[in-house]
PDB file of N, CA and C in Angstrom:
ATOM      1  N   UNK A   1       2.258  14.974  -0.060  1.00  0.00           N
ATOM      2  CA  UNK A   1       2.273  13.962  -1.101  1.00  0.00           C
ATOM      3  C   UNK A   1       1.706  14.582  -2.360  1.00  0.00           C
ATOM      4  N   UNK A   2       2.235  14.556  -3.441  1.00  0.00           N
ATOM      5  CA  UNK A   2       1.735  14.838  -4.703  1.00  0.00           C
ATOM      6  C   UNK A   2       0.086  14.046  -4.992  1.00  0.00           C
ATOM      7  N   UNK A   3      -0.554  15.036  -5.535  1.00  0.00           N
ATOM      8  CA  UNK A   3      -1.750  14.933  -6.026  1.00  0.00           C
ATOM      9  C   UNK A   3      -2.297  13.741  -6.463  1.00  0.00           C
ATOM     10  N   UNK A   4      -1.464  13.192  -7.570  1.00  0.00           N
ATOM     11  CA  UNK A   4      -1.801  11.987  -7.877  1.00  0.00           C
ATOM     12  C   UNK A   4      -1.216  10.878  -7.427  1.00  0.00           C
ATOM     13  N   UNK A   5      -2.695  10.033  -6.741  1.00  0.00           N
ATOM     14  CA  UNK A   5      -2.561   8.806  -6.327  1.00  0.00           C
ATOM     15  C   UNK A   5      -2.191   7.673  -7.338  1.00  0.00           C
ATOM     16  N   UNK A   6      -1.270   7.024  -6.522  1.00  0.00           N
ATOM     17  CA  UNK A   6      -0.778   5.764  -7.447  1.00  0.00           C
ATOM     18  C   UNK A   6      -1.665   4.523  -7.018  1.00  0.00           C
ATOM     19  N   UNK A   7      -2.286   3.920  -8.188  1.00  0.00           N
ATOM     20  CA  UNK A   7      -3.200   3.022  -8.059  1.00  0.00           C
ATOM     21  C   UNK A   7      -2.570   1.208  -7.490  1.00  0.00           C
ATOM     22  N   UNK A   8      -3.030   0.786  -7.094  1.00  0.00           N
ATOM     23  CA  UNK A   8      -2.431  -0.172  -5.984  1.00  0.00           C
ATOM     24  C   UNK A   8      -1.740  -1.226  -6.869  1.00  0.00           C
ATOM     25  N   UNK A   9      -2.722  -1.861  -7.849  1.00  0.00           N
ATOM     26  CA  UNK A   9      -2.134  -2.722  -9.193  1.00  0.00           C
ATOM     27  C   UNK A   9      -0.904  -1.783  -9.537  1.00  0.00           C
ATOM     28  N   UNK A  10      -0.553  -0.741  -9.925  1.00  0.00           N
ATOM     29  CA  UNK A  10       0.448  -0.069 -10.346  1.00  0.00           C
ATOM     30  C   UNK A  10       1.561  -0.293  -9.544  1.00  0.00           C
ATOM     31  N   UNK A  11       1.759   0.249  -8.316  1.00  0.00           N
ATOM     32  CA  UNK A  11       2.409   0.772  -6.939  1.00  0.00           C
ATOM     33  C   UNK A  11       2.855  -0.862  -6.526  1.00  0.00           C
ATOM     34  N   UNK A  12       1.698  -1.972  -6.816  1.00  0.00           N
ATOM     35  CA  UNK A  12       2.101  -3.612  -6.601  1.00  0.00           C
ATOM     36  C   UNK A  12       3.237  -3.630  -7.557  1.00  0.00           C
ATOM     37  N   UNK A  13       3.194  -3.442  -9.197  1.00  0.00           N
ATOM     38  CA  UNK A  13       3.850  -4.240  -9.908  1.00  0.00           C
ATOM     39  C   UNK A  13       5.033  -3.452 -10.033  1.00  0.00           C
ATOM     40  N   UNK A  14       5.265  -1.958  -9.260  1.00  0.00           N
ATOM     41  CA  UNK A  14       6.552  -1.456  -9.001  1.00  0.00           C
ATOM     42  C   UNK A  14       7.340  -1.479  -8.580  1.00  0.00           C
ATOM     43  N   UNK A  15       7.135  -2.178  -6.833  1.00  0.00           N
ATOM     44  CA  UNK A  15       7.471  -2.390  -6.135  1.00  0.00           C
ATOM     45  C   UNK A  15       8.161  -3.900  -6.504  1.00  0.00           C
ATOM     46  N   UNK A  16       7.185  -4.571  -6.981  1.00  0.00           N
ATOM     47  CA  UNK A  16       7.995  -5.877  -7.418  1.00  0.00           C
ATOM     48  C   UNK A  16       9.196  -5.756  -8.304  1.00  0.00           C
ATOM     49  N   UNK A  17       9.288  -4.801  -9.049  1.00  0.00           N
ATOM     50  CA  UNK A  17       9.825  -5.027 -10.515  1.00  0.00           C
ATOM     51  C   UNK A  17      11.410  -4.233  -9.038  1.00  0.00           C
ATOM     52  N   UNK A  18      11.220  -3.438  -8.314  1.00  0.00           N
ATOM     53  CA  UNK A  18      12.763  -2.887  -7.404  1.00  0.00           C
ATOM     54  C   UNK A  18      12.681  -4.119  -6.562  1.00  0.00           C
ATOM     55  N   UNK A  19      11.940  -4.949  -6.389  1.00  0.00           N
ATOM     56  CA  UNK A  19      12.633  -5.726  -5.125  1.00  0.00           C
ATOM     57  C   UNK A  19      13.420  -7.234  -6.303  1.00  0.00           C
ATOM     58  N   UNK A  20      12.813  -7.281  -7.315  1.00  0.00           N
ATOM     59  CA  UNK A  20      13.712  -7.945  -8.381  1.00  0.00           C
ATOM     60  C   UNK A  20      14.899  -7.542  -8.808  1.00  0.00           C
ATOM     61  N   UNK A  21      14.868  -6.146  -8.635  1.00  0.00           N
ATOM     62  CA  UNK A  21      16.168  -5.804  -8.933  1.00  0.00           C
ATOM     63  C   UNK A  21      16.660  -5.181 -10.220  1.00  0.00           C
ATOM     64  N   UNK A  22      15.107  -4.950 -11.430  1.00  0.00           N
ATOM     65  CA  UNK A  22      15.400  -4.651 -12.312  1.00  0.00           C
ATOM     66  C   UNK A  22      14.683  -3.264 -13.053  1.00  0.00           C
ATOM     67  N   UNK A  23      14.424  -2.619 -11.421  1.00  0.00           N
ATOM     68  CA  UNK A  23      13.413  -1.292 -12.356  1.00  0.00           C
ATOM     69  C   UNK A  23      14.101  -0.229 -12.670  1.00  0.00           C
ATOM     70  N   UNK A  24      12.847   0.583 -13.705  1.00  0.00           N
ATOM     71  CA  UNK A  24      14.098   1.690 -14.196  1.00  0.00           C
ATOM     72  C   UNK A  24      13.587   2.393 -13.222  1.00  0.00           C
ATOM     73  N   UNK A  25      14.000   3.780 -13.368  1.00  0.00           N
ATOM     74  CA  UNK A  25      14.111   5.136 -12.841  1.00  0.00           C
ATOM     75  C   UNK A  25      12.467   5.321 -12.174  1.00  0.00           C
ATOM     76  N   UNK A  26      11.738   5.601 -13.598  1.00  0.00           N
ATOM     77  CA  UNK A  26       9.912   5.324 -13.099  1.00  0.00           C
ATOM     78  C   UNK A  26       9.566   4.708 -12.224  1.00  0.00           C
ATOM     79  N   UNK A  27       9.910   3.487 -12.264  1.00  0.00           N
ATOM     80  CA  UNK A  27       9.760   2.372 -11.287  1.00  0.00           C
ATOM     81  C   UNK A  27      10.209   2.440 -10.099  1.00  0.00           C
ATOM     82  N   UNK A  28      10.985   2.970  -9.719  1.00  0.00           N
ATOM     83  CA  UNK A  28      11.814   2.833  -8.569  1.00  0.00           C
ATOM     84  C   UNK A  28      10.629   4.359  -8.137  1.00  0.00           C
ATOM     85  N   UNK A  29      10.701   5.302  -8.365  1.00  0.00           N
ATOM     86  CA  UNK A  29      10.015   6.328  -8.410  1.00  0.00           C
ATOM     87  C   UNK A  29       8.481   5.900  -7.631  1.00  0.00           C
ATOM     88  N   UNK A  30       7.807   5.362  -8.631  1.00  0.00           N
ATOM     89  CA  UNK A  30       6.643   4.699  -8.465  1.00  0.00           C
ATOM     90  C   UNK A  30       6.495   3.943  -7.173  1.00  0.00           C
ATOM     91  N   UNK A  31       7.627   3.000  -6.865  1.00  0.00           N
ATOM     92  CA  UNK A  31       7.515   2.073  -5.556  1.00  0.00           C
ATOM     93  C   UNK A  31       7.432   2.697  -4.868  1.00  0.00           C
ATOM     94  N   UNK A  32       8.419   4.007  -4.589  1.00  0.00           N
ATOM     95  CA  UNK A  32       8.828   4.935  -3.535  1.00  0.00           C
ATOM     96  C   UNK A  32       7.261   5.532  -2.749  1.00  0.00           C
ATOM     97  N   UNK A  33       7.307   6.144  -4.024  1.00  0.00           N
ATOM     98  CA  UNK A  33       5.933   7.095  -3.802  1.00  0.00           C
ATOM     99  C   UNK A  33       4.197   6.270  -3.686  1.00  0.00           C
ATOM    100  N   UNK A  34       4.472   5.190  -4.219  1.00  0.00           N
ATOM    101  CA  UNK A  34       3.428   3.870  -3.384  1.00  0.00           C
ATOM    102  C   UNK A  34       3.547   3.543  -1.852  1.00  0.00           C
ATOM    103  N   UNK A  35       4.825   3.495  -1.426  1.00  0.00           N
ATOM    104  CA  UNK A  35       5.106   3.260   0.094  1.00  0.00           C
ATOM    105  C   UNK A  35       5.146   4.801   0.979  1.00  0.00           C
ATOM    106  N   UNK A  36       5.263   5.639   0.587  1.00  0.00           N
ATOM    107  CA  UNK A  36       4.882   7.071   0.966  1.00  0.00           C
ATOM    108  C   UNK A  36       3.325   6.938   1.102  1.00  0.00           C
ATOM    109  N   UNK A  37       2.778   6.434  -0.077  1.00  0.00           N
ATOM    110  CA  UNK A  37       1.494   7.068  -0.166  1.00  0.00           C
ATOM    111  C   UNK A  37       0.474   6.010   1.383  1.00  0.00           C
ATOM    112  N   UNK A  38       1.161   4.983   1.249  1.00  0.00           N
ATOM    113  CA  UNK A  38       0.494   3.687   1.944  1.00  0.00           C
ATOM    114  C   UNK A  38       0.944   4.274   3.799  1.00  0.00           C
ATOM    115  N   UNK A  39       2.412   4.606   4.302  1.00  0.00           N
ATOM    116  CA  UNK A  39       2.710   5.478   4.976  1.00  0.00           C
ATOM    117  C   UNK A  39       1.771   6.530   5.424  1.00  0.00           C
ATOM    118  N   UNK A  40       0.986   7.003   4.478  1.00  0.00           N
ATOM    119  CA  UNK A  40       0.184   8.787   4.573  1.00  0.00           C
ATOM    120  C   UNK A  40      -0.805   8.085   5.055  1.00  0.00           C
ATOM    121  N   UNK A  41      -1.346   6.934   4.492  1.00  0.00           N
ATOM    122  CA  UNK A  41      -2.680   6.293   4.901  1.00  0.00           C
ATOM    123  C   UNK A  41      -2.739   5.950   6.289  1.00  0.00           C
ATOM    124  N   UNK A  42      -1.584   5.048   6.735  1.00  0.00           N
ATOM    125  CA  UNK A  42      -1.525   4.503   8.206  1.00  0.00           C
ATOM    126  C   UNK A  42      -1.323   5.307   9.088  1.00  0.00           C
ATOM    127  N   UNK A  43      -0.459   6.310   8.951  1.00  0.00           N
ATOM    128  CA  UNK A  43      -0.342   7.397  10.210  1.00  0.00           C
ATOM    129  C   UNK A  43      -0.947   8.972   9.416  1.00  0.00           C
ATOM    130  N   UNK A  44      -1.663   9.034   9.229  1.00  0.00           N
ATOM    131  CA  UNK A  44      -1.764  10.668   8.960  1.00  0.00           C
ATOM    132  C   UNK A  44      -1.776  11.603   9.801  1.00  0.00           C
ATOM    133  N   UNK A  45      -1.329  12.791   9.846  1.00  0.00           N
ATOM    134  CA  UNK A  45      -0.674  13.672  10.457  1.00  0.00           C
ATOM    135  C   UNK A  45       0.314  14.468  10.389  1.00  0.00           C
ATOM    136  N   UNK A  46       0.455  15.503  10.841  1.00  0.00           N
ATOM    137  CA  UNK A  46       1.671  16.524  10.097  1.00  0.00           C
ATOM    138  C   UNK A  46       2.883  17.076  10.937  1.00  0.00           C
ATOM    139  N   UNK A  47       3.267  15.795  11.384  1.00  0.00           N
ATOM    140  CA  UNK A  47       4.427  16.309  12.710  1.00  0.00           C
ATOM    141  C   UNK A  47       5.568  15.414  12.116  1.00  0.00           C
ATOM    142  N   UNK A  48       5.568  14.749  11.627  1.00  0.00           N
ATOM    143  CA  UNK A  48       6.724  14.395  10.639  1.00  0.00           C
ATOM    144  C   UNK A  48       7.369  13.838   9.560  1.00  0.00           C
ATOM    145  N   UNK A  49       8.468  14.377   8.768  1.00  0.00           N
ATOM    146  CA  UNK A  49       8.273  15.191   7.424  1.00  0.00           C
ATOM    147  C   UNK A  49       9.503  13.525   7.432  1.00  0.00           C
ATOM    148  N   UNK A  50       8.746  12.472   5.971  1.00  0.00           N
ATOM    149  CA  UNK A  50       9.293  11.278   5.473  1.00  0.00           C
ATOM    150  C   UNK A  50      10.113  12.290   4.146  1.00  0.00           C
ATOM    151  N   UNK A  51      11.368  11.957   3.592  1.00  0.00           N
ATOM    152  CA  UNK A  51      11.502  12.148   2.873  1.00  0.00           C
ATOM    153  C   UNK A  51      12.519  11.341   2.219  1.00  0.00           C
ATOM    154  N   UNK A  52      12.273  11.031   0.874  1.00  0.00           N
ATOM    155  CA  UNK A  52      13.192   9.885   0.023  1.00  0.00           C
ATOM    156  C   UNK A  52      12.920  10.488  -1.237  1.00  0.00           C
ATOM    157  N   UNK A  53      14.503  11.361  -1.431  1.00  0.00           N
ATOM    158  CA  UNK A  53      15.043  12.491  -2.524  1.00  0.00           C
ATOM    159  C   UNK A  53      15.792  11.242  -3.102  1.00  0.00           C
ATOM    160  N   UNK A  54      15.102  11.678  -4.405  1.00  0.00           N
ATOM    161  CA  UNK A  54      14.421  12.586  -5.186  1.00  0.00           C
ATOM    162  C   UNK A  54      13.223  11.932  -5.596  1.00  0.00           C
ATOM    163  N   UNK A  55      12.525  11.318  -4.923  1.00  0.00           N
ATOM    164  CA  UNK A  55      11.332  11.097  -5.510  1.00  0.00           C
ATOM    165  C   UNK A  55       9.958  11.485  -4.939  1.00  0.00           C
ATOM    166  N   UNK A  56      10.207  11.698  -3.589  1.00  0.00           N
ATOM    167  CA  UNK A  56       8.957  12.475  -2.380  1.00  0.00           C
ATOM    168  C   UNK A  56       8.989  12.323  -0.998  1.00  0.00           C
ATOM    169  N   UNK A  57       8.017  13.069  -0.622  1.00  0.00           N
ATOM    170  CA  UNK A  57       8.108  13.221   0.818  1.00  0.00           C
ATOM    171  C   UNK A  57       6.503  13.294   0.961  1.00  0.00           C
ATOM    172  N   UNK A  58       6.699  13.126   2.244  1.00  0.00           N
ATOM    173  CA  UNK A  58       4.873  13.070   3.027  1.00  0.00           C
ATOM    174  C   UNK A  58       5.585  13.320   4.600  1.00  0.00           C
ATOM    175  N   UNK A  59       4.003  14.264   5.206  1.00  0.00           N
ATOM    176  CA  UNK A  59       4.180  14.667   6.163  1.00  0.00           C
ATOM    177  C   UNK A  59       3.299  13.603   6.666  1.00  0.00           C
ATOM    178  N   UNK A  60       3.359  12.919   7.844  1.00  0.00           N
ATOM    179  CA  UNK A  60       2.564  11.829   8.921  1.00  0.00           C
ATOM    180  C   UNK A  60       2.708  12.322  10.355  1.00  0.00           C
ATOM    181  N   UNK A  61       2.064  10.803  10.494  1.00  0.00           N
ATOM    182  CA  UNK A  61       1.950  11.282  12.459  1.00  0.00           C
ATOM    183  C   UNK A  61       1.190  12.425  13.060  1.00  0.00           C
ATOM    184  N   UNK A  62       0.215  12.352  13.839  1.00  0.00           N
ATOM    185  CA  UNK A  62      -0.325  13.280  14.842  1.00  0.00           C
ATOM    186  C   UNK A  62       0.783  13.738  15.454  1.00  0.00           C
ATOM    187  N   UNK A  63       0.338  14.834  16.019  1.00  0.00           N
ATOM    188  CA  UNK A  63       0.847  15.833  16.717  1.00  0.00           C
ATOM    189  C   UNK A  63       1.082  16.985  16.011  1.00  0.00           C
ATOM    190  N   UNK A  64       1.938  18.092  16.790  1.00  0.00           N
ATOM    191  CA  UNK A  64       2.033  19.584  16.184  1.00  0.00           C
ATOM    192  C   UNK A  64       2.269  19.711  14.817  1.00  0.00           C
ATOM    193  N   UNK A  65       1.854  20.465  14.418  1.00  0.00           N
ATOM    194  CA  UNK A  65       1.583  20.608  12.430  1.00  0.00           C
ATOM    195  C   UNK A  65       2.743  21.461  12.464  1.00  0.00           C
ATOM    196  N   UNK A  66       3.263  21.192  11.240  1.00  0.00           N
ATOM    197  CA  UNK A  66       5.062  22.004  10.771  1.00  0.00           C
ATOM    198  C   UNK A  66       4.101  23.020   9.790  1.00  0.00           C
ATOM    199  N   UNK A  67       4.553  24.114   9.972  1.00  0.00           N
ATOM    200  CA  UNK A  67       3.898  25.146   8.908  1.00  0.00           C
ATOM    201  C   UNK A  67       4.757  25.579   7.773  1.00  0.00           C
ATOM    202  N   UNK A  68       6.208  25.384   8.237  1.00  0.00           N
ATOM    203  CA  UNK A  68       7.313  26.506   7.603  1.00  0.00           C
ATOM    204  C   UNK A  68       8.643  25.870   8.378  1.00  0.00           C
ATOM    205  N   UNK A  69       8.954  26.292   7.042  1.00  0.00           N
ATOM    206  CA  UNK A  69      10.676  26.396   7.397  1.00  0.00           C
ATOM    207  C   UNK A  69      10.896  24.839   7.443  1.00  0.00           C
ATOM    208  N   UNK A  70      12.167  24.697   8.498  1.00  0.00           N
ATOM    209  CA  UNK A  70      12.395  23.123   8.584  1.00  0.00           C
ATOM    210  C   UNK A  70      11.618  22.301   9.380  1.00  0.00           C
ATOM    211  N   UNK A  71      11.245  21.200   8.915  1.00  0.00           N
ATOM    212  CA  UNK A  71      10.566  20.594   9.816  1.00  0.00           C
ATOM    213  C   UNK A  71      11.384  20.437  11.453  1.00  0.00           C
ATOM    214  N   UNK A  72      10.618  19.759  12.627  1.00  0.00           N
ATOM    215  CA  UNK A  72      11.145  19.323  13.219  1.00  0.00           C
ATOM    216  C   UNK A  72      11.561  17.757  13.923  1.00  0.00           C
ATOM    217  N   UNK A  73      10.740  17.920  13.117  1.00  0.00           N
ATOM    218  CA  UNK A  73      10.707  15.828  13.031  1.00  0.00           C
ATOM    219  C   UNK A  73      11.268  15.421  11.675  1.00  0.00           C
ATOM    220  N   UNK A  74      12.414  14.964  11.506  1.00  0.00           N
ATOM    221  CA  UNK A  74      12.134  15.064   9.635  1.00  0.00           C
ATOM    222  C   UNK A  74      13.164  13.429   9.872  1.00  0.00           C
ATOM    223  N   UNK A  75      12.651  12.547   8.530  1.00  0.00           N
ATOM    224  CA  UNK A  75      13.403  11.149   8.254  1.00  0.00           C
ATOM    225  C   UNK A  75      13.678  11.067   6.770  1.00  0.00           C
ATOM    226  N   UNK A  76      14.780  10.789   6.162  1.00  0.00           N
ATOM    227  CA  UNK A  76      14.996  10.882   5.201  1.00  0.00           C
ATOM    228  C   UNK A  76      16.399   9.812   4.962  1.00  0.00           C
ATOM    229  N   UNK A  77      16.163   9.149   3.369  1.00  0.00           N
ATOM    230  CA  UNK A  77      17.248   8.153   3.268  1.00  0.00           C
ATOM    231  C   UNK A  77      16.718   8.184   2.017  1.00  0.00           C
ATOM    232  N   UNK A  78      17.715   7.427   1.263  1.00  0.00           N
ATOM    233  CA  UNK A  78      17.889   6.966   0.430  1.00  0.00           C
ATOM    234  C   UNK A  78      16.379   5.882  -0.519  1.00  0.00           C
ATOM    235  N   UNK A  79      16.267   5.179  -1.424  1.00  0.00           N
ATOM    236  CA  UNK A  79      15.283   4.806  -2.474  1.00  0.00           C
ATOM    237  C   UNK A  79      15.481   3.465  -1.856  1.00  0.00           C
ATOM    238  N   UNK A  80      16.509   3.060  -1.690  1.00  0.00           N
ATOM    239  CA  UNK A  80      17.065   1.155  -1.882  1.00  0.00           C
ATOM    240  C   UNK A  80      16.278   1.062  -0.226  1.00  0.00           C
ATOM    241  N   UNK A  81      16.834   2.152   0.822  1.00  0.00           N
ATOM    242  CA  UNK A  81      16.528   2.014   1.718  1.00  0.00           C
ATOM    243  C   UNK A  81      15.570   2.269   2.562  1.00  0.00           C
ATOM    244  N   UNK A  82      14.883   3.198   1.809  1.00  0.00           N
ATOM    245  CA  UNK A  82      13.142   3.127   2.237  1.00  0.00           C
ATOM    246  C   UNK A  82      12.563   2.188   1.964  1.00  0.00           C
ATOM    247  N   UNK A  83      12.778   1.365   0.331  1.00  0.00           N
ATOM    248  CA  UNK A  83      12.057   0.243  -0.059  1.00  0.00           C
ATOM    249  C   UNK A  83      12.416  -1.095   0.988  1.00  0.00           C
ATOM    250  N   UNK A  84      13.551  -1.054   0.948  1.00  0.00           N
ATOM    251  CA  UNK A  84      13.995  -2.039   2.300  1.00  0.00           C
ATOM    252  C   UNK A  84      13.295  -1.759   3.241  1.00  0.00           C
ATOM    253  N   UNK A  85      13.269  -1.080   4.299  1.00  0.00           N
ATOM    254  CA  UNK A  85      12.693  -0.894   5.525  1.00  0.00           C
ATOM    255  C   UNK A  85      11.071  -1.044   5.552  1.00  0.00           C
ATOM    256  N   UNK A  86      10.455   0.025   4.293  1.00  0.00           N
ATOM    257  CA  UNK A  86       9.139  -0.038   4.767  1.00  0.00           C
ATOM    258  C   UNK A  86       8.797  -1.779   3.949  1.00  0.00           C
ATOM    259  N   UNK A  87       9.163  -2.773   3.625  1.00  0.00           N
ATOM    260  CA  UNK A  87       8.879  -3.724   3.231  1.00  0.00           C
ATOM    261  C   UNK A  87       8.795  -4.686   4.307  1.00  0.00           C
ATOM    262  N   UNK A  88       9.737  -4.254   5.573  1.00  0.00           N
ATOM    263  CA  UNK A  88      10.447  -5.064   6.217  1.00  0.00           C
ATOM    264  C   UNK A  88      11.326  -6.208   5.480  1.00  0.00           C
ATOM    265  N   UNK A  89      12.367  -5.934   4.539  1.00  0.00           N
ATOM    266  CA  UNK A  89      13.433  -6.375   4.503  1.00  0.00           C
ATOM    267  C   UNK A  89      14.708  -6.599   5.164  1.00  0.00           C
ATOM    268  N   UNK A  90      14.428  -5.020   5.526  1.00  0.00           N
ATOM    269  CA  UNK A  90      15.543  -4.657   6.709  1.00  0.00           C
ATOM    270  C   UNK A  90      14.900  -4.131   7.546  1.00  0.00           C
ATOM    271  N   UNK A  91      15.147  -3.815   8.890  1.00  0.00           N
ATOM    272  CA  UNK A  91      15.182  -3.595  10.337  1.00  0.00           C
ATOM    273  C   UNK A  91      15.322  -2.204  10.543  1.00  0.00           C
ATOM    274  N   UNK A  92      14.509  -1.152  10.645  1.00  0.00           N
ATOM    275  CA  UNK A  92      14.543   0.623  10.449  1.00  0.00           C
ATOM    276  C   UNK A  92      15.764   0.748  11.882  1.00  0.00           C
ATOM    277  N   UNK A  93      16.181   0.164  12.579  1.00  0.00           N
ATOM    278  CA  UNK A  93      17.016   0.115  13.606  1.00  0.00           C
ATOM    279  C   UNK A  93      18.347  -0.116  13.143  1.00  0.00           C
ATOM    280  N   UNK A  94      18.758  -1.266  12.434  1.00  0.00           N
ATOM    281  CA  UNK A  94      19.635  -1.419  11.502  1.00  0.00           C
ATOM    282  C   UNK A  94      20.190  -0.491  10.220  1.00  0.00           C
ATOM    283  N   UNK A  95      19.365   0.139   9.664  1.00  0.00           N
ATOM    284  CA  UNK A  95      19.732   0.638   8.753  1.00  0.00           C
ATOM    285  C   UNK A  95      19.858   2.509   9.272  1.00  0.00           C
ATOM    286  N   UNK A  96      19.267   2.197  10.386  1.00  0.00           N
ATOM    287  CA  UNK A  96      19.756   3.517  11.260  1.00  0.00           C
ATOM    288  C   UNK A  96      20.835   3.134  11.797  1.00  0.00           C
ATOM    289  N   UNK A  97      21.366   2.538  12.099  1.00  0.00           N
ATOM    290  CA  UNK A  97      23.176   1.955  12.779  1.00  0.00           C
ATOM    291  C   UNK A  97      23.789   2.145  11.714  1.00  0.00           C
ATOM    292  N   UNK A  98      23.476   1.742  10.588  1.00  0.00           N
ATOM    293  CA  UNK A  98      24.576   1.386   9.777  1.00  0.00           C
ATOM    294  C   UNK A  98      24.448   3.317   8.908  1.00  0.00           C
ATOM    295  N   UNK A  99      23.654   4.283   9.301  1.00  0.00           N
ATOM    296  CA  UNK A  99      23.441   5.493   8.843  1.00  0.00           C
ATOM    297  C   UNK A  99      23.109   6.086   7.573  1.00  0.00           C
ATOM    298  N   UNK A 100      21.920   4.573   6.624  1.00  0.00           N
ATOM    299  CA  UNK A 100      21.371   4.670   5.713  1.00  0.00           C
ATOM    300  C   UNK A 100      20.414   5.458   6.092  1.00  0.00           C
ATOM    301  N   UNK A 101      19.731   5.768   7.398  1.00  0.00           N
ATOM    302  CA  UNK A 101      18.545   6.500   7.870  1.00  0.00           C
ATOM    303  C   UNK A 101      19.029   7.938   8.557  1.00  0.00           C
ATOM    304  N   UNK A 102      18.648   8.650   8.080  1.00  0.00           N
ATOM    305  CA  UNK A 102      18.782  10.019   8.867  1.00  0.00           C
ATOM    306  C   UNK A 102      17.593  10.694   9.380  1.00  0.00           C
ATOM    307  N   UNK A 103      17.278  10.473  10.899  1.00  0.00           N
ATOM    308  CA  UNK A 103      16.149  11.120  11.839  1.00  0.00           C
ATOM    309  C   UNK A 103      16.587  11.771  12.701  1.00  0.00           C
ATOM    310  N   UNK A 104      15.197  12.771  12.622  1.00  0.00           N
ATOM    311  CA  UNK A 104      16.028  14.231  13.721  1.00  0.00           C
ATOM    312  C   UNK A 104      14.831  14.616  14.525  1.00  0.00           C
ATOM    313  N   UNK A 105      14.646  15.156  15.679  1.00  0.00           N
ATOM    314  CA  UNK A 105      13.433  15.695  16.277  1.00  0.00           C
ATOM    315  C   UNK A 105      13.267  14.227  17.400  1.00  0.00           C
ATOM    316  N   UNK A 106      12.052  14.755  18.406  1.00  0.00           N
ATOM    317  CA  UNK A 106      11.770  13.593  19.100  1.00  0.00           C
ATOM    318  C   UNK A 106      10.805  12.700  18.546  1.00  0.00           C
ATOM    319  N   UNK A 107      10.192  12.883  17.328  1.00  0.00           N
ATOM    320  CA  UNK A 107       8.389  12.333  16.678  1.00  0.00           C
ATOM    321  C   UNK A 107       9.800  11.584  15.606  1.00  0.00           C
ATOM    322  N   UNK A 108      10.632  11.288  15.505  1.00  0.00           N
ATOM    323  CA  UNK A 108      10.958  10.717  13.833  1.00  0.00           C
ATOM    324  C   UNK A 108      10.960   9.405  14.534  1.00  0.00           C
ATOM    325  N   UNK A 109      11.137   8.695  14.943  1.00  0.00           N
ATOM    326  CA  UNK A 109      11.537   6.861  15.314  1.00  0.00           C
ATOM    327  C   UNK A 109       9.508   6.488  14.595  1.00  0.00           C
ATOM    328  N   UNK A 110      10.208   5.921  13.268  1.00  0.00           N
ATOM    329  CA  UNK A 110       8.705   5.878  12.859  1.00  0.00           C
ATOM    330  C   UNK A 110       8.747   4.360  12.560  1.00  0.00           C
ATOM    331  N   UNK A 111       9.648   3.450  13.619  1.00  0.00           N
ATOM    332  CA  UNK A 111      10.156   2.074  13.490  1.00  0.00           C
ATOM    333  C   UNK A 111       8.783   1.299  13.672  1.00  0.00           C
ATOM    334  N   UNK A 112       8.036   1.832  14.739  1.00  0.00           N
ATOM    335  CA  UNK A 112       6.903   1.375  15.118  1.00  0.00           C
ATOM    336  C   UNK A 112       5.416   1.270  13.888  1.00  0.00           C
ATOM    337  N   UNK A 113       5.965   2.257  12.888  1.00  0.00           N
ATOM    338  CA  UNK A 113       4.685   2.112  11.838  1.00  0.00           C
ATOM    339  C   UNK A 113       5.503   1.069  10.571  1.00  0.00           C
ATOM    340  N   UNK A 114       6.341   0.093  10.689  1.00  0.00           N
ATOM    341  CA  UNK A 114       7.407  -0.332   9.563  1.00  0.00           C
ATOM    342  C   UNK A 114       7.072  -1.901  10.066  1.00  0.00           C
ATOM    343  N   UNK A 115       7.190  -2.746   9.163  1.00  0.00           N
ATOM    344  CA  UNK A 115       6.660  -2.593   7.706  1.00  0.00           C
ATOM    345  C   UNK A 115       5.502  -2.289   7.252  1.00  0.00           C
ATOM    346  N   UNK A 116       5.348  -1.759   5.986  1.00  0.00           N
ATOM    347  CA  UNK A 116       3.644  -1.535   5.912  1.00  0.00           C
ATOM    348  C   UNK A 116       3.496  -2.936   4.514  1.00  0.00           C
ATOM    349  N   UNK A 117       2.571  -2.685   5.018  1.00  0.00           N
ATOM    350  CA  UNK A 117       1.579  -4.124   4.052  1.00  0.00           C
ATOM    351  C   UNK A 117       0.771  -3.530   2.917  1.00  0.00           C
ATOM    352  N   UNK A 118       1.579  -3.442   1.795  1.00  0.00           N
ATOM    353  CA  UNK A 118       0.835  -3.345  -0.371  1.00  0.00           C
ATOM    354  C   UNK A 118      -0.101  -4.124  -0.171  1.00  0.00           C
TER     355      UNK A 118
END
């Protein structure tokens, strides 16, 4: 996760402004990397690699630490659909059917840490 923490009042009124439907680029950015950061908090650990390009990634979860190269646990999707899922809007099961979610390794089903609570 990038260095700087996004402050919760901030990361709140970002998240609101994408689930309204009307944020810019920053914003959407900002939500992302608020629900990453909130993610890093609840599971920390370095066995598998969240990622939602182009705005960040965080490594979570206990177990074996990735040093290099590709991860082996790795989850990655889309902005609309991280904000969906980790909100619980949508169903991380669902939006893995429908193949908005891409998880690989045996540590990625990170359905069990979803939704997280701003």
């Amino acid at each position: 996760m990038a260095a700087r923490r996004i402050d919760t009042a901030d990361g709140r009124a970002a998240l609101a402004a994408v689930t309204n439907g009307d944020a810019d680029r920053p914003q959407t950015a900002a939500a992302v990397r608020y629900l990453l950061q909130l993610l890093e908090e609840k599971a920390p650990g370095n066995s598998v690699e969240v990622r939602v390009p182009p705005f960040g990634a965080v490594q979570v979860v206990q177990g074996p630490r990735h040093t290099g190269g590709t991860p082996p646990n790795v989850v990655e999707m889309d902005a609309a659909t991280w904000v969906s899922v980790a909100t619980g809007a949508e169903h991380w099961a669902d939006a893995l059917a429908a193949g908005r979610i891409v998880a690989s390794g045996i540590r990625a089903d990170i359905d069990a840490l979803l939704p997280l609570r701003p």
